[in-house]
Protein backbone atom coordinates (compact mmCIF):
# COMPACT_ATOMS: atom_id res chain seq x y z
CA UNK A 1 116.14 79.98 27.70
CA UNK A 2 119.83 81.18 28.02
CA UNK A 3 122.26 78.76 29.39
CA UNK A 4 125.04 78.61 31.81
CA UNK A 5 127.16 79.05 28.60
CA UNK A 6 125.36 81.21 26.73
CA UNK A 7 125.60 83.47 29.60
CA UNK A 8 129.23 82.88 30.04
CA UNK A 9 129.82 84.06 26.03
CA UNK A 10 127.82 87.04 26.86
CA UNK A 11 129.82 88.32 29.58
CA UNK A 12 132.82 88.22 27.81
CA UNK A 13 131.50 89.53 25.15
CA UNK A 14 130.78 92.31 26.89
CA UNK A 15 133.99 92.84 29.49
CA UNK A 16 135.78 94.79 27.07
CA UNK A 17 133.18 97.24 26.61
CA UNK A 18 132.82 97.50 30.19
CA UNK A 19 136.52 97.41 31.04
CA UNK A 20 136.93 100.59 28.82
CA UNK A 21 133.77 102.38 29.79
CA UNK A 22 135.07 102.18 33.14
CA UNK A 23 138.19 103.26 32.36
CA UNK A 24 137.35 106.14 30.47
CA UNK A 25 135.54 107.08 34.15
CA UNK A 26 137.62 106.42 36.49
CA UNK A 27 140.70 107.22 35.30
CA UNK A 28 140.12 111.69 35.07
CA UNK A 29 138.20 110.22 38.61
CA UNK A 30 141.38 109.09 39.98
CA UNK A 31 143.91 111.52 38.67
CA UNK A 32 141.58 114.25 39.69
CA UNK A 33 141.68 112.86 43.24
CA UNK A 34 145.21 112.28 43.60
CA UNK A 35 146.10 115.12 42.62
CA UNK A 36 143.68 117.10 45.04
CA UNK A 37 146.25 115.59 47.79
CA UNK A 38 149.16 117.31 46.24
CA UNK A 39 150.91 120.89 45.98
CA UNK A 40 151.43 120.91 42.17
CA UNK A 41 152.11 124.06 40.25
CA UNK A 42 153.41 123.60 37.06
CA UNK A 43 155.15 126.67 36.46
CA UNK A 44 156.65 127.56 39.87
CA UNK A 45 158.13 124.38 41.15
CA UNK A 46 155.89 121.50 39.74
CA UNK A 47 155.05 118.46 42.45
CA UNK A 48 155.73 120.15 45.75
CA UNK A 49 154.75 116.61 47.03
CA UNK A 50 151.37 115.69 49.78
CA UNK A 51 149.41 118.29 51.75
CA UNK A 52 146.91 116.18 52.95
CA UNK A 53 143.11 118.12 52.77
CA UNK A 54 144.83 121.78 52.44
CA UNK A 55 143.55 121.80 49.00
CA UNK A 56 140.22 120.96 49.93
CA UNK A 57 140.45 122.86 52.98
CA UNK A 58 141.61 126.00 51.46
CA UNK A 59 139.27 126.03 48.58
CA UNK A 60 136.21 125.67 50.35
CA UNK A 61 137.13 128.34 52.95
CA UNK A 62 137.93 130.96 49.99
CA UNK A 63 135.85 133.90 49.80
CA UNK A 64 134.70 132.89 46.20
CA UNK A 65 133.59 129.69 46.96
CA UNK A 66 130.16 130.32 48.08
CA UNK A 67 129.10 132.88 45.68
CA UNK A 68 130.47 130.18 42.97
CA UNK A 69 127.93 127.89 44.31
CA UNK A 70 125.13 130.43 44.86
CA UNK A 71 125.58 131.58 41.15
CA UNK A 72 125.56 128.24 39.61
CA UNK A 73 122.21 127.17 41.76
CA UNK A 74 120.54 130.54 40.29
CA UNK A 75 121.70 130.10 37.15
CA UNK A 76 120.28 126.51 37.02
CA UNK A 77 117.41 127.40 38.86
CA UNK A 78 116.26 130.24 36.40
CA UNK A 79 117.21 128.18 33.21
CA UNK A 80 115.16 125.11 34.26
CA UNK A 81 111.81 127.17 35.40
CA UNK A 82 112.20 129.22 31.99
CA UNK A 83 112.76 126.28 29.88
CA UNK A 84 109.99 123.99 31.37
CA UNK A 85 107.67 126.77 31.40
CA UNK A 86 107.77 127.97 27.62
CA UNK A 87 109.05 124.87 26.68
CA UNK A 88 105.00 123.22 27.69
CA UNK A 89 103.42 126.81 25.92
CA UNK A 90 105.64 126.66 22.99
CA UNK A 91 104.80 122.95 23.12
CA UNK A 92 101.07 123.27 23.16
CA UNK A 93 101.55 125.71 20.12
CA UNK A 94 103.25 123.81 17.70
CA UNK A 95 100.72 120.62 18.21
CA UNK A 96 98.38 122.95 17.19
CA UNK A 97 97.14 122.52 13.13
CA UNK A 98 99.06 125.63 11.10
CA UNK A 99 100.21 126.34 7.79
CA UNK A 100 104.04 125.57 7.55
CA UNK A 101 104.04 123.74 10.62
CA UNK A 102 107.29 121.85 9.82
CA UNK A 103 109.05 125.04 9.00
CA UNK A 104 107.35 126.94 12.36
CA UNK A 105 109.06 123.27 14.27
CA UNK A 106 112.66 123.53 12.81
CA UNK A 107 113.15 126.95 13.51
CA UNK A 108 111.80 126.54 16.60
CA UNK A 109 113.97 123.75 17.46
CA UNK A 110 117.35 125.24 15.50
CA UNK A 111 118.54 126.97 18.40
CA UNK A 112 119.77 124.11 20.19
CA UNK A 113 122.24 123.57 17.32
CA UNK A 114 123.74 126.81 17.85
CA UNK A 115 127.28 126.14 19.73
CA UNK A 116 127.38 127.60 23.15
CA UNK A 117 130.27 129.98 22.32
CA UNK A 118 128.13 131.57 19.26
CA UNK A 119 125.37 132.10 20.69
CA UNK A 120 127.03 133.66 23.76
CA UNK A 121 128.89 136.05 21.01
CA UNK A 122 125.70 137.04 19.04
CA UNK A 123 123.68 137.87 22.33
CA UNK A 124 126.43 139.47 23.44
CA UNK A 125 127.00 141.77 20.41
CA UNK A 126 123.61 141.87 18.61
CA UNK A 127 121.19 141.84 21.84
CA UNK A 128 122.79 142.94 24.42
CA UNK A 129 125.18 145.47 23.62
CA UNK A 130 124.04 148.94 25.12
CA UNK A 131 124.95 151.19 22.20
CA UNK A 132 124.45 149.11 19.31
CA UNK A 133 122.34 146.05 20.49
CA UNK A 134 118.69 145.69 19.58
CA UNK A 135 117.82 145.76 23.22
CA UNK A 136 119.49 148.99 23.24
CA UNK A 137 117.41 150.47 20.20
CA UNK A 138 114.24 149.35 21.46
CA UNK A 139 114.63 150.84 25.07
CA UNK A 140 115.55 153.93 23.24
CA UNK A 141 112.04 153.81 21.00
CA UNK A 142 110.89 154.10 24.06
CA UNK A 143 112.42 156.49 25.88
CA UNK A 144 114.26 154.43 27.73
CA UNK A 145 117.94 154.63 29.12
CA UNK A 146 119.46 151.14 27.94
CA UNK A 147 120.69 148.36 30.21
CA UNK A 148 124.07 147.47 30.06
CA UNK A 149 123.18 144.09 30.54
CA UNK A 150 125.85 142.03 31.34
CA UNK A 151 127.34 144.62 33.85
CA UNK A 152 124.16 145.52 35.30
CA UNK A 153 122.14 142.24 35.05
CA UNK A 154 124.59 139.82 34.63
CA UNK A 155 123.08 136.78 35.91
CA UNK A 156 119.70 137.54 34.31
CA UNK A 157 121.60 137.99 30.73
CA UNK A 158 123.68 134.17 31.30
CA UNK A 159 120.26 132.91 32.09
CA UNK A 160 118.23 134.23 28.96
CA UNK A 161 121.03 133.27 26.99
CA UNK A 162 121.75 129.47 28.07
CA UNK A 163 117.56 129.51 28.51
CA UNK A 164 117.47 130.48 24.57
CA UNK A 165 120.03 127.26 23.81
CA UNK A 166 118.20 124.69 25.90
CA UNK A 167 114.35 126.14 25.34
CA UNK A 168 114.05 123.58 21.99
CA UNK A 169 115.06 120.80 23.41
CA UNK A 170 112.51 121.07 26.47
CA UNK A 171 109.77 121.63 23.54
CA UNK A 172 110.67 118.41 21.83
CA UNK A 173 110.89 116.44 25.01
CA UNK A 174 107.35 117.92 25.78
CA UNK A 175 105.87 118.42 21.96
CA UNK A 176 106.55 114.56 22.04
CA UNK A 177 104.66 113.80 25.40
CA UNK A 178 101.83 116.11 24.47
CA UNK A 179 101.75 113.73 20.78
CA UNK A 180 101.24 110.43 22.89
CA UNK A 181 97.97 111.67 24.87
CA UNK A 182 95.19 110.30 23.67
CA UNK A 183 92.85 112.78 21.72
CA UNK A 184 89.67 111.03 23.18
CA UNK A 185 89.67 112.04 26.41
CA UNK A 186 90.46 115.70 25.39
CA UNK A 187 87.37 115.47 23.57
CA UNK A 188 85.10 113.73 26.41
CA UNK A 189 86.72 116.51 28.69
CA UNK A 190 85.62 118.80 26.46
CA UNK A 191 82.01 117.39 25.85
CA UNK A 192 81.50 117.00 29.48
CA UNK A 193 81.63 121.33 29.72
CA UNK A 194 85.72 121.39 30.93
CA UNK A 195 87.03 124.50 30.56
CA UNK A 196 90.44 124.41 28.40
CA UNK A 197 92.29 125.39 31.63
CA UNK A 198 90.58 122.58 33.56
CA UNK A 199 91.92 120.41 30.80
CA UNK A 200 95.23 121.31 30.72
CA UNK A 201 95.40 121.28 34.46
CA UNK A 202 93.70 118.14 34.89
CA UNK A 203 94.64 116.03 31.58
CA UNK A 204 97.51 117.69 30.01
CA UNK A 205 99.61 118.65 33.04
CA UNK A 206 99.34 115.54 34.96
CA UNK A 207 100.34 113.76 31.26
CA UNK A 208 103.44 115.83 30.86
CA UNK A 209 104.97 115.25 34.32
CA UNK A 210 107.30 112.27 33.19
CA UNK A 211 108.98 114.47 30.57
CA UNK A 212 108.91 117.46 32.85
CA UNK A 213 111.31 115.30 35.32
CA UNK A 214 113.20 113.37 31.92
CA UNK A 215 113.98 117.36 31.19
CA UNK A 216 114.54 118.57 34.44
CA UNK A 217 117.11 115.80 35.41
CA UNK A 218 118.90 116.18 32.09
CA UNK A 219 118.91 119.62 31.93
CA UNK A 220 120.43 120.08 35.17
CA UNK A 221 123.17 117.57 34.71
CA UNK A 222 124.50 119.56 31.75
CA UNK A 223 124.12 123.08 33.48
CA UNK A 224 126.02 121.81 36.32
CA UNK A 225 128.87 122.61 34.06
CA UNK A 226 128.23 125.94 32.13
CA UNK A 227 131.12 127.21 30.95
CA UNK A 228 131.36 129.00 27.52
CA UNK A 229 128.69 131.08 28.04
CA UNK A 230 130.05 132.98 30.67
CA UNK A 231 133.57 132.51 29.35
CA UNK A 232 132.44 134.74 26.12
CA UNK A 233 130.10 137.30 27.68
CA UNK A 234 131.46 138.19 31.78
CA UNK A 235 134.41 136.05 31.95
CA UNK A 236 133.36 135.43 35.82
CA UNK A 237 132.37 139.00 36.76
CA UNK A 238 129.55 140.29 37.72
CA UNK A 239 128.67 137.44 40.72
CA UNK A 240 128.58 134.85 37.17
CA UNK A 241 131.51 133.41 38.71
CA UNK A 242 130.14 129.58 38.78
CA UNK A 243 131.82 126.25 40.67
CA UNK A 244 133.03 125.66 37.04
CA UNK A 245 134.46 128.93 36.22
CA UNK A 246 136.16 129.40 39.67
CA UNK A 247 137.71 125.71 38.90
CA UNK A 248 139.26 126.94 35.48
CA UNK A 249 140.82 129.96 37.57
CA UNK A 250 142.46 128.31 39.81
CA UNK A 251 143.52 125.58 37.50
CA UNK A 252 144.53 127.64 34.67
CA UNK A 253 144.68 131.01 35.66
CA UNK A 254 146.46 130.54 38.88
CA UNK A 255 148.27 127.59 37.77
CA UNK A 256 147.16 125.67 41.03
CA UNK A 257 146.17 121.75 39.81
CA UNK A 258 145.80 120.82 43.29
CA UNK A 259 143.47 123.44 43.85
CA UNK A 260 141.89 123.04 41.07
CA UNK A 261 141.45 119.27 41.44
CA UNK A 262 139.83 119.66 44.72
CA UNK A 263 137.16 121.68 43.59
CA UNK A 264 136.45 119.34 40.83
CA UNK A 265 136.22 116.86 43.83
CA UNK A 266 133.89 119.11 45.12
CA UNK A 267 131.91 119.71 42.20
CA UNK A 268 131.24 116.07 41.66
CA UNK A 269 130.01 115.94 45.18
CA UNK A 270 127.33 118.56 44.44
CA UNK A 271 126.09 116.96 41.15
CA UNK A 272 126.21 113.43 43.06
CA UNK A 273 123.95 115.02 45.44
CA UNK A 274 121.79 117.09 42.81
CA UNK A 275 121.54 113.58 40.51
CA UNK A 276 120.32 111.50 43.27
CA UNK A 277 117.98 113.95 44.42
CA UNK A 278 116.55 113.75 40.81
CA UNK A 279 116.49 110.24 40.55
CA UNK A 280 114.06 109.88 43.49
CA UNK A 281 111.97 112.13 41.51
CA UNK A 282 112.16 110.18 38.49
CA UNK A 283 111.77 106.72 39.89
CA UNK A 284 108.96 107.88 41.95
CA UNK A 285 107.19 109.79 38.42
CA UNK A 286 108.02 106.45 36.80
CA UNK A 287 106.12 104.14 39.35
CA UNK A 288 103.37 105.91 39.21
């Protein structure tokens, strides 16, 4: 049993740790937020000194602001259902016995090791292109008139292509849960005349909804904050304009930190909100 002193050791141990770990946090927290109470542009006048909420005021009332959020909800939305969907068929596939099923699991899997500004760039110039893209060549095969995608289906392109990045690591999450059922009750499923639907609905399913939610809640804190993607391919046009995006405008386009610090503030107040909500999810998957 640990005593008083033992105890004592151990926390000091571990206050450095903690002192910099909450440093690291709170200190882009802090600078973020003071500056959101401030009129500070850089290259027309620098610290223009307090303006109260203006910032926060001004940003939220702007005509982009809305759309931003609208955008990154679809975009987050679509990526997640896509993911979680093919992630549990591609899933289901690969625990299947096959010939070169390593091989079949790596490439499978190698997407998600593709950086975000790549792949943008090769679906941007190898699918998606509308004269020289394959998309392009296969809707002429068939008669077609090609799509120019990210002008005419610009959300729908940003969520294939961030879908295509995070699809392996939903499959791994759930390749891994569908590994730790136990084969036995598949088989006295199957022995008692289930249908394989009835046993994935009823078995399978049911197993995989802890991983579903592990995916879901860390897949949505990283789209939160897509970025390069859209950077590469629409550069905010279209209606891809995301919370993210529009902050990078008005930070570094218009040359507005105060602006731009208040909708970080704002940003962090929406994935607050979107984490908690999660967490209730997973705490209440976990209990049961």
């Amino acid at each position: 049993m640990a005593t008083q002193h033992s105890r004592s050791a151990a926390r000091l141990m571990m206050a450095p740790a903690v002192i910099l770990l909450l440093g690291w946090m709170l200190v882009p927290l802090t600078m973020t937020l003071y500056f959101s109470f401030k009129r500070y542009l850089p290259l027309r006048g620098g610290d223009q000194g307090w303006v109260g909420f203006e910032n926060y005021v001004r940003f939220v009332t702007s005509s982009a602001f809305w759309p931003s959020v609208q955008a990154t909800l679809i975009i987050v939305g679509g990526v997640l259902l896509i993911t979680i969907m093919l992630g549990v068929l591609l899933a289901l596939l690969l625990d299947q016995p096959m010939w070169g099923q390593g091989v079949v699991r790596i490439l499978v899997i190698a997407p998600f090791f593709v950086m975000p500004t790549v792949s943008a760039l090769v679906w941007k110039n190898m699918f998606m292109d509308p004269v020289n893209g394959l998309f392009a060549h296969l809707w002429e095969f068939f008669g077609a008139t090609p799509v120019e995608w990210l002008s005419q289906a610009s959300l729908l392109s940003i969520v294939m292509i961030v879908s295509w990045q995070w699809l392996p690591f939903a499959t791994l999450i759930l390749l891994t849960a569908i590994q730790s059922l136990d084969s036995e009750q598949l088989e006295a499923a199957e022995m008692d005349g289930a249908s394989p639907l009835a046993r994935f609905a009823f078995i399978i399913l049911p197993h995989l909804s802890r991983a579903i939610t592990v995916v879901l809640l860390i897949q949505t804190i990283f789209l939160l904050s897509i970025f390069a993607e859209i950077f590469v391919t629409t550069q905010g046009s279209f209606g891809t304009r995301t919370l993210t995006y529009l902050i990078y405008q008005r930070v570094l386009e218009s040359q507005n930190i105060g602006l731009g610090s208040a909708g970080g503030i704002y940003a962090v107040i929406l994935a607050n909100i979107v984490a908690i909500f999660l967490m209730r999810i997973v705490g209440r998957n976990l209990d049961t």
